[in-house]
PDB file of N, CA and C in Angstrom:
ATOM      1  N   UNK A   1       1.409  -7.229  20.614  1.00  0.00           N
ATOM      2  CA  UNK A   1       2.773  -6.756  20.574  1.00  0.00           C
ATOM      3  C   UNK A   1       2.790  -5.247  20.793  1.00  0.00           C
ATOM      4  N   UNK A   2       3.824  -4.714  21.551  1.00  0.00           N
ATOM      5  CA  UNK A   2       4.233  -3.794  21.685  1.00  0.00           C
ATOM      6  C   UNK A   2       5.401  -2.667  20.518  1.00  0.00           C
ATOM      7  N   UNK A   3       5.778  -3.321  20.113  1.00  0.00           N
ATOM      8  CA  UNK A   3       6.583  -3.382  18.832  1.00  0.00           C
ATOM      9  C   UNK A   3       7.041  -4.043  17.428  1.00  0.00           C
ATOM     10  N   UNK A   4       7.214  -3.381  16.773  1.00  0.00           N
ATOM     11  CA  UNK A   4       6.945  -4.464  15.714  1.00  0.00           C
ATOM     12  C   UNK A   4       8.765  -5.286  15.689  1.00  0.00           C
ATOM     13  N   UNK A   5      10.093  -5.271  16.086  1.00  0.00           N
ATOM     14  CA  UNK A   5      10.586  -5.742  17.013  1.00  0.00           C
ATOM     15  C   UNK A   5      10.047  -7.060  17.452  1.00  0.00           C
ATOM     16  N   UNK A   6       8.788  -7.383  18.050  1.00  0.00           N
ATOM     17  CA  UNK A   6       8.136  -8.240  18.245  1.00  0.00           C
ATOM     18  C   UNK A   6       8.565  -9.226  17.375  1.00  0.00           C
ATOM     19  N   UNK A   7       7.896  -9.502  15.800  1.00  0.00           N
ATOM     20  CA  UNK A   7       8.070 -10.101  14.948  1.00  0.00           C
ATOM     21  C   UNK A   7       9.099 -10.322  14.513  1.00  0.00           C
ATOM     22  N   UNK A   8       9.950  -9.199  14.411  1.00  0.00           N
ATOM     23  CA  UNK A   8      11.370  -9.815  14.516  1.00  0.00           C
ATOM     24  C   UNK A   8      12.336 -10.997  15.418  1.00  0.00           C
ATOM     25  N   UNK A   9      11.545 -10.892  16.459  1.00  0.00           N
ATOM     26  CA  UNK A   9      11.879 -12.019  17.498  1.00  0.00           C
ATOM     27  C   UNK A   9      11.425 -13.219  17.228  1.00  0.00           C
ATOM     28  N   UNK A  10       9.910 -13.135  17.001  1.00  0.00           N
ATOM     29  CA  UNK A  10       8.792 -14.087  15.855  1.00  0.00           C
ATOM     30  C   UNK A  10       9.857 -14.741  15.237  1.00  0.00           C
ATOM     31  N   UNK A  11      10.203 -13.884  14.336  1.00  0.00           N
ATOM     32  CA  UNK A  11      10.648 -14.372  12.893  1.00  0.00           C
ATOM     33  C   UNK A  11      11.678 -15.581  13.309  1.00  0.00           C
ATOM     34  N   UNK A  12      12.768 -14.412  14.073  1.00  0.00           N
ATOM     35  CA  UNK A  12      14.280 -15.516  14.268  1.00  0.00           C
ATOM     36  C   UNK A  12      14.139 -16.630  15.219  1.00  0.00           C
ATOM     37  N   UNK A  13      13.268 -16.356  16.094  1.00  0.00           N
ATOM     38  CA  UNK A  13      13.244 -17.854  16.895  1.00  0.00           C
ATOM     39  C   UNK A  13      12.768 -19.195  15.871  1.00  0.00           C
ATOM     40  N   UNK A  14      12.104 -18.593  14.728  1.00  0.00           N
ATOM     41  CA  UNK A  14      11.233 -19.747  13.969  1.00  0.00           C
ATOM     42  C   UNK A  14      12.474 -20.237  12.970  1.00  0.00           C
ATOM     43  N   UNK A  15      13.079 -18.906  11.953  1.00  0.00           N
ATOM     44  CA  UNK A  15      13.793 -19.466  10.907  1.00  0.00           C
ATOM     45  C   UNK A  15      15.802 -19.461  11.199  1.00  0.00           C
ATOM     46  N   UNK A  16      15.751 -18.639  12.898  1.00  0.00           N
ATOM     47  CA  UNK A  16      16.880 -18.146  12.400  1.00  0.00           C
ATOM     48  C   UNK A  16      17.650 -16.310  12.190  1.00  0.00           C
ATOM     49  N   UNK A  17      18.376 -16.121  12.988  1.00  0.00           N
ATOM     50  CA  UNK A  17      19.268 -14.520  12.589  1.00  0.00           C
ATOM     51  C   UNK A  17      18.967 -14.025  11.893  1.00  0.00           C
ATOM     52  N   UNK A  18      18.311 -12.790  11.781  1.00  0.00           N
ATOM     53  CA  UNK A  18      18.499 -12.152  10.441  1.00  0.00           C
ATOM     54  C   UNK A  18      19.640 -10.922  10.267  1.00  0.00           C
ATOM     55  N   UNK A  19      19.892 -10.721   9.497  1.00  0.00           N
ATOM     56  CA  UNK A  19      21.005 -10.270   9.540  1.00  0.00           C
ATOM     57  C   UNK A  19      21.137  -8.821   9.612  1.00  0.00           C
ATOM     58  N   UNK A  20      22.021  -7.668  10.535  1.00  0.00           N
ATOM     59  CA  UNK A  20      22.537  -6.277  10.424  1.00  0.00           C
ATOM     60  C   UNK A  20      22.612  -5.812   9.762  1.00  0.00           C
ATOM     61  N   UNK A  21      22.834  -3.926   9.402  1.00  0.00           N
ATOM     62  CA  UNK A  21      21.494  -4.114   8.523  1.00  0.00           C
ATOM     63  C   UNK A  21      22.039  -5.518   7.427  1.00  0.00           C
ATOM     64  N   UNK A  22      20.541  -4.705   6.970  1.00  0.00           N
ATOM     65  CA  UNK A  22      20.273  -6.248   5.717  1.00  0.00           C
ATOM     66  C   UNK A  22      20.274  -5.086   3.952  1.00  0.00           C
ATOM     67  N   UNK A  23      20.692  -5.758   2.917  1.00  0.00           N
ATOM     68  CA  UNK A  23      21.053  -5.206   1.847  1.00  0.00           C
ATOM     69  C   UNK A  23      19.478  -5.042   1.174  1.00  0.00           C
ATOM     70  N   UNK A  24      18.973  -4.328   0.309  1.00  0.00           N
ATOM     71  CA  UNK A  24      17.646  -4.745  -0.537  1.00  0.00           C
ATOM     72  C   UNK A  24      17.752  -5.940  -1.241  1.00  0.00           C
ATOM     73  N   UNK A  25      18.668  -6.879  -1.313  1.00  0.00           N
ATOM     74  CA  UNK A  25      18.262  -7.685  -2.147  1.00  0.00           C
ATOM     75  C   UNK A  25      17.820  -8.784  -1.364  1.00  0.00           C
ATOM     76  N   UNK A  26      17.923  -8.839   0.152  1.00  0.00           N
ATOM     77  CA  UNK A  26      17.517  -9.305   1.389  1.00  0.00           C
ATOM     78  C   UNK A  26      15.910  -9.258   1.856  1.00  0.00           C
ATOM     79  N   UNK A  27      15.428  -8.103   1.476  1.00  0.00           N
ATOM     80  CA  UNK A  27      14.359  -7.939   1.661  1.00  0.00           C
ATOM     81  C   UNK A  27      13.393  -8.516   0.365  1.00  0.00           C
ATOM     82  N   UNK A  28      13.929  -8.569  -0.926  1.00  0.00           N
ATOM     83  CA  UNK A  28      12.657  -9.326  -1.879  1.00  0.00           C
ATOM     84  C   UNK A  28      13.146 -10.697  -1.720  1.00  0.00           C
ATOM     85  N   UNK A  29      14.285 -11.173  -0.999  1.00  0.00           N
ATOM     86  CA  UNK A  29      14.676 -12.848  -1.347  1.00  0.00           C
ATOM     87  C   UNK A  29      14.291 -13.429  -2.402  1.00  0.00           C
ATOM     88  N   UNK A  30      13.914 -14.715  -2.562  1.00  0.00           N
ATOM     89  CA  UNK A  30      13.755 -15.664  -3.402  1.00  0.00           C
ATOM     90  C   UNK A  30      13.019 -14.839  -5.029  1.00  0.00           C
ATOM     91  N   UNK A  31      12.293 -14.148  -4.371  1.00  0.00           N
ATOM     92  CA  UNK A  31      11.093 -13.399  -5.040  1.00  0.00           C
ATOM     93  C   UNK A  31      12.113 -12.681  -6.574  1.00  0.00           C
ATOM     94  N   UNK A  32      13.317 -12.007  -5.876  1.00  0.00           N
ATOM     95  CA  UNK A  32      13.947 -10.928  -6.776  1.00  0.00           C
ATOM     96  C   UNK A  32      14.685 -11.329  -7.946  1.00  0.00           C
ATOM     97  N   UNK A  33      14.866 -12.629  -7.641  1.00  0.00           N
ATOM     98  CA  UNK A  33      15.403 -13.499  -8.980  1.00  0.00           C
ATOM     99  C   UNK A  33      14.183 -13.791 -10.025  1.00  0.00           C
ATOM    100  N   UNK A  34      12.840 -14.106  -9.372  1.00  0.00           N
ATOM    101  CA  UNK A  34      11.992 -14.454 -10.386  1.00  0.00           C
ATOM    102  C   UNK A  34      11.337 -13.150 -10.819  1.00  0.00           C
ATOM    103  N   UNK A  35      11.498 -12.041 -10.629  1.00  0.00           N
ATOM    104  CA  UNK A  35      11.331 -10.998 -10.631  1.00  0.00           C
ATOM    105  C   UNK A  35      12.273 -10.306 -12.402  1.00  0.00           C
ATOM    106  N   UNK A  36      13.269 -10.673 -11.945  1.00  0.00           N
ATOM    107  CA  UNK A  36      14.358 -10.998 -13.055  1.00  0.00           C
ATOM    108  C   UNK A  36      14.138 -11.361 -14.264  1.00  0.00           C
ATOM    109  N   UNK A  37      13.111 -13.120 -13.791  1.00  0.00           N
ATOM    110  CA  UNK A  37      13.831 -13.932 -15.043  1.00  0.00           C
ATOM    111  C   UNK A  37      12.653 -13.243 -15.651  1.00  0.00           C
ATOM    112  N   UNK A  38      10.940 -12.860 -14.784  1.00  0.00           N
ATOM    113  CA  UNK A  38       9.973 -12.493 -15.762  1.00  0.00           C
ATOM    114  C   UNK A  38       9.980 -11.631 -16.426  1.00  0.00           C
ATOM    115  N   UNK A  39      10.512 -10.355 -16.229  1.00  0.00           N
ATOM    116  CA  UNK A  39      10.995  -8.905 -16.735  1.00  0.00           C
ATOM    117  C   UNK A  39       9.127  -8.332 -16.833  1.00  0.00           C
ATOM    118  N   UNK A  40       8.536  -8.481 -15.904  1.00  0.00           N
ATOM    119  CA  UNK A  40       7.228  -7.510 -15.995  1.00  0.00           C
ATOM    120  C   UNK A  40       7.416  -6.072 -16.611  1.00  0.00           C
ATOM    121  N   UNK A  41       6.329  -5.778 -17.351  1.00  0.00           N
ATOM    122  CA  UNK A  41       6.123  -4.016 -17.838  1.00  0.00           C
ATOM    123  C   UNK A  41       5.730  -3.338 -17.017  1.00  0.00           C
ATOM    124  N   UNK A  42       4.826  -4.035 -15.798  1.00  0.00           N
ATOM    125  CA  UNK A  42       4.716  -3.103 -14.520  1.00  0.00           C
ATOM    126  C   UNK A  42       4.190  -4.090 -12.909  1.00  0.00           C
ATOM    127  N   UNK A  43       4.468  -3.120 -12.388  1.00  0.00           N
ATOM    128  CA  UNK A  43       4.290  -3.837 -11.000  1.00  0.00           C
ATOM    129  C   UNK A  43       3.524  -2.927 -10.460  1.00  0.00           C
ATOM    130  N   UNK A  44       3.154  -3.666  -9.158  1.00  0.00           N
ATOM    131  CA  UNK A  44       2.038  -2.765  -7.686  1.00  0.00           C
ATOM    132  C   UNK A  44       2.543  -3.134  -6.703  1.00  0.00           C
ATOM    133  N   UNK A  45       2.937  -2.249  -5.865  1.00  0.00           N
ATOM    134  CA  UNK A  45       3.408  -2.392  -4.544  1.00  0.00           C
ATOM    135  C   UNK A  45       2.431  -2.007  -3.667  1.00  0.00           C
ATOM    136  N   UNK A  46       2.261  -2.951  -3.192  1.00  0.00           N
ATOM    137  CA  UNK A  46       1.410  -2.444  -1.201  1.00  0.00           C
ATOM    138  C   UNK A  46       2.643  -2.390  -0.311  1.00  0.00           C
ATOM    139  N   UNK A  47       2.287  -0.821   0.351  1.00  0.00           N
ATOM    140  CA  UNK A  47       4.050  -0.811   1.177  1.00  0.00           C
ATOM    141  C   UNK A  47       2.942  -1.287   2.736  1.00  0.00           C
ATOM    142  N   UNK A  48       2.018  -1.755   2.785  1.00  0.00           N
ATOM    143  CA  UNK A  48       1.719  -1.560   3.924  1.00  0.00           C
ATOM    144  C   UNK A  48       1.886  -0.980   5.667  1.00  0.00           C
ATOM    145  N   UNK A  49       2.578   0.314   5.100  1.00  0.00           N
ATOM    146  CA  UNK A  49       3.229   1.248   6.044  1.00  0.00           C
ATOM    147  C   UNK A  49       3.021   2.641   5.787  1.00  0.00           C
ATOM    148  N   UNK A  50       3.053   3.463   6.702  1.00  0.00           N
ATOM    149  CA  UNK A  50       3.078   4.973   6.502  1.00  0.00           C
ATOM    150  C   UNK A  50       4.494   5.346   6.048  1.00  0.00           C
ATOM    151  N   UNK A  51       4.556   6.437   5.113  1.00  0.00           N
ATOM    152  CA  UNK A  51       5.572   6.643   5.364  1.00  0.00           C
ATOM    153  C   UNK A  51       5.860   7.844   6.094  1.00  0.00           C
ATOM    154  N   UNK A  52       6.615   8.309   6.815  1.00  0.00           N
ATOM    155  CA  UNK A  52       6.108   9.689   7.636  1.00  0.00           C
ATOM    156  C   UNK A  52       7.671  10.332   8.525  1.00  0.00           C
ATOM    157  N   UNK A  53       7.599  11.829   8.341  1.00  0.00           N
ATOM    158  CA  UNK A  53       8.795  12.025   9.455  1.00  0.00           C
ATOM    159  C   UNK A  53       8.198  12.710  10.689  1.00  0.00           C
ATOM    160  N   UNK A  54       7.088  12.321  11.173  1.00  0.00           N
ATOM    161  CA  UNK A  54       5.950  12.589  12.220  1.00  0.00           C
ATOM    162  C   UNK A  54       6.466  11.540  13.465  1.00  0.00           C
ATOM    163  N   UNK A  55       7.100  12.200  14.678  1.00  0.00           N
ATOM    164  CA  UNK A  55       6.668  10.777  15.629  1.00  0.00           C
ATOM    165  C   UNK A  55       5.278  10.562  16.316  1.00  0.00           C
ATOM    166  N   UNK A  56       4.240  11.329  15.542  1.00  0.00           N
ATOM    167  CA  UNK A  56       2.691  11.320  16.051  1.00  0.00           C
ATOM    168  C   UNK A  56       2.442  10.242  16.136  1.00  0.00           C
ATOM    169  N   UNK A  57       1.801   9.086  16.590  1.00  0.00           N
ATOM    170  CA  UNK A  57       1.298   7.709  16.913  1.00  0.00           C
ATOM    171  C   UNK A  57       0.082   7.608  17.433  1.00  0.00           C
ATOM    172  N   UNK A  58      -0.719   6.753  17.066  1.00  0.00           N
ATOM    173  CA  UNK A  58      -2.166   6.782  17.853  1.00  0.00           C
ATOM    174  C   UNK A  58      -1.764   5.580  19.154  1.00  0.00           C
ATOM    175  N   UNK A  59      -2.189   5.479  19.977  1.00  0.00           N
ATOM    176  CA  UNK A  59      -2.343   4.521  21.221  1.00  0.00           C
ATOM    177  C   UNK A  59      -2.858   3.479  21.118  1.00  0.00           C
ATOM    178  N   UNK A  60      -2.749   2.639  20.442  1.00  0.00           N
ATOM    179  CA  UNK A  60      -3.058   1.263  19.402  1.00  0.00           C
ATOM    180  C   UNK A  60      -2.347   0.108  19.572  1.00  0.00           C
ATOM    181  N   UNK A  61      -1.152   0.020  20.114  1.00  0.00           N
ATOM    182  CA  UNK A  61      -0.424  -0.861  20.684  1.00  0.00           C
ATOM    183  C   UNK A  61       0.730  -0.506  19.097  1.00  0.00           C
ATOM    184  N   UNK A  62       0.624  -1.366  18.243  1.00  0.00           N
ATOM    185  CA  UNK A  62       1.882  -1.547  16.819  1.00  0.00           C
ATOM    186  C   UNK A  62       1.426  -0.139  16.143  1.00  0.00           C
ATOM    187  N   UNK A  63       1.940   0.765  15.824  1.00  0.00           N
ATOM    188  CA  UNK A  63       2.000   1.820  14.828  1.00  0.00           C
ATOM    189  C   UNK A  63       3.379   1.635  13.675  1.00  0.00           C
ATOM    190  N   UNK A  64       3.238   0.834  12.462  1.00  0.00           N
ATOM    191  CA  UNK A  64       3.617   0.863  11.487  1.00  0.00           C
ATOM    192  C   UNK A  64       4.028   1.873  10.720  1.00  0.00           C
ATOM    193  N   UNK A  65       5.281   2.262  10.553  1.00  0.00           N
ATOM    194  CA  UNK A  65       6.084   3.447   9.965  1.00  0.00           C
ATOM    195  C   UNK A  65       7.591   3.571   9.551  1.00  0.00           C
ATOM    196  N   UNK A  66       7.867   4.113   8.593  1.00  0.00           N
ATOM    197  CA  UNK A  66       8.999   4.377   7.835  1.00  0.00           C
ATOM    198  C   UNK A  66       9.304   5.530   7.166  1.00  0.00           C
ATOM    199  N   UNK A  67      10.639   5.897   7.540  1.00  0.00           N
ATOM    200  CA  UNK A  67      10.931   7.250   7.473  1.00  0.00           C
ATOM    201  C   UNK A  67      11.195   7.235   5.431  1.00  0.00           C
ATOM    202  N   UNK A  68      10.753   8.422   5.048  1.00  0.00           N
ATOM    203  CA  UNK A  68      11.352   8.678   3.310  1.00  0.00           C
ATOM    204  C   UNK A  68      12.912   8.234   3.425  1.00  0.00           C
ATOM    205  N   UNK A  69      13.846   8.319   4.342  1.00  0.00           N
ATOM    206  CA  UNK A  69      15.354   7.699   3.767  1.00  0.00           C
ATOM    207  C   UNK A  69      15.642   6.320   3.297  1.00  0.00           C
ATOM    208  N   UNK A  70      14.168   5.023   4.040  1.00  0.00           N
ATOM    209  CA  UNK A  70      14.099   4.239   4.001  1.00  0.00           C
ATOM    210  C   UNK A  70      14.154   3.464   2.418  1.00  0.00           C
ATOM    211  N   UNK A  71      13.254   4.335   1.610  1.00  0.00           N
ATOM    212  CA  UNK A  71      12.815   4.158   0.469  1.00  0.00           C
ATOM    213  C   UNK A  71      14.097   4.102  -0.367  1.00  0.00           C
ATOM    214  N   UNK A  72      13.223   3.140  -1.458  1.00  0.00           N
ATOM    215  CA  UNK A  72      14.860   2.548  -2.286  1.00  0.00           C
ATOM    216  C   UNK A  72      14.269   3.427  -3.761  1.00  0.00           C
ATOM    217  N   UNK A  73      14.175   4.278  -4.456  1.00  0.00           N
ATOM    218  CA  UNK A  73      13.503   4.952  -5.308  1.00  0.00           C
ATOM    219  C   UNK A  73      15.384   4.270  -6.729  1.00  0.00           C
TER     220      UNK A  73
END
């Protein structure tokens, strides 16, 4: 893939639209209710992304990135 775009195409041909933007509670789905009912004392996030306001890119084909506005703090 050339973009990650790509997977987005992935995605909706398999399940379906996803939707403009999309709200955060869109992005944990199913997950954010059980998230809820467990009430954890702590969590770990892998953002598996840079976060960066760099448009530097290596020549790699997918470069994975997200700007700090992205972040839901």
């Amino acid at each position: 893939m050339d973009s990650s775009w790509g997977y987005v195409i992935l995605a909706e041909d398999e399940h379906g639209p996803i939707p403009r933007p999309v709200g955060s509670d869109y992005i944990g789905g199913a997950a954010m209710g059980e998230w809820d009912r467990a009430q954890p004392h702590a969590c770990n996030v892998n953002l598996k992304t840079s976060i960066t306001c760099s448009d530097d890119y290596l020549p790699k084909g997918v470069n994975c990135r997200t700007g700090p506005r992205t972040l839901l703090v």
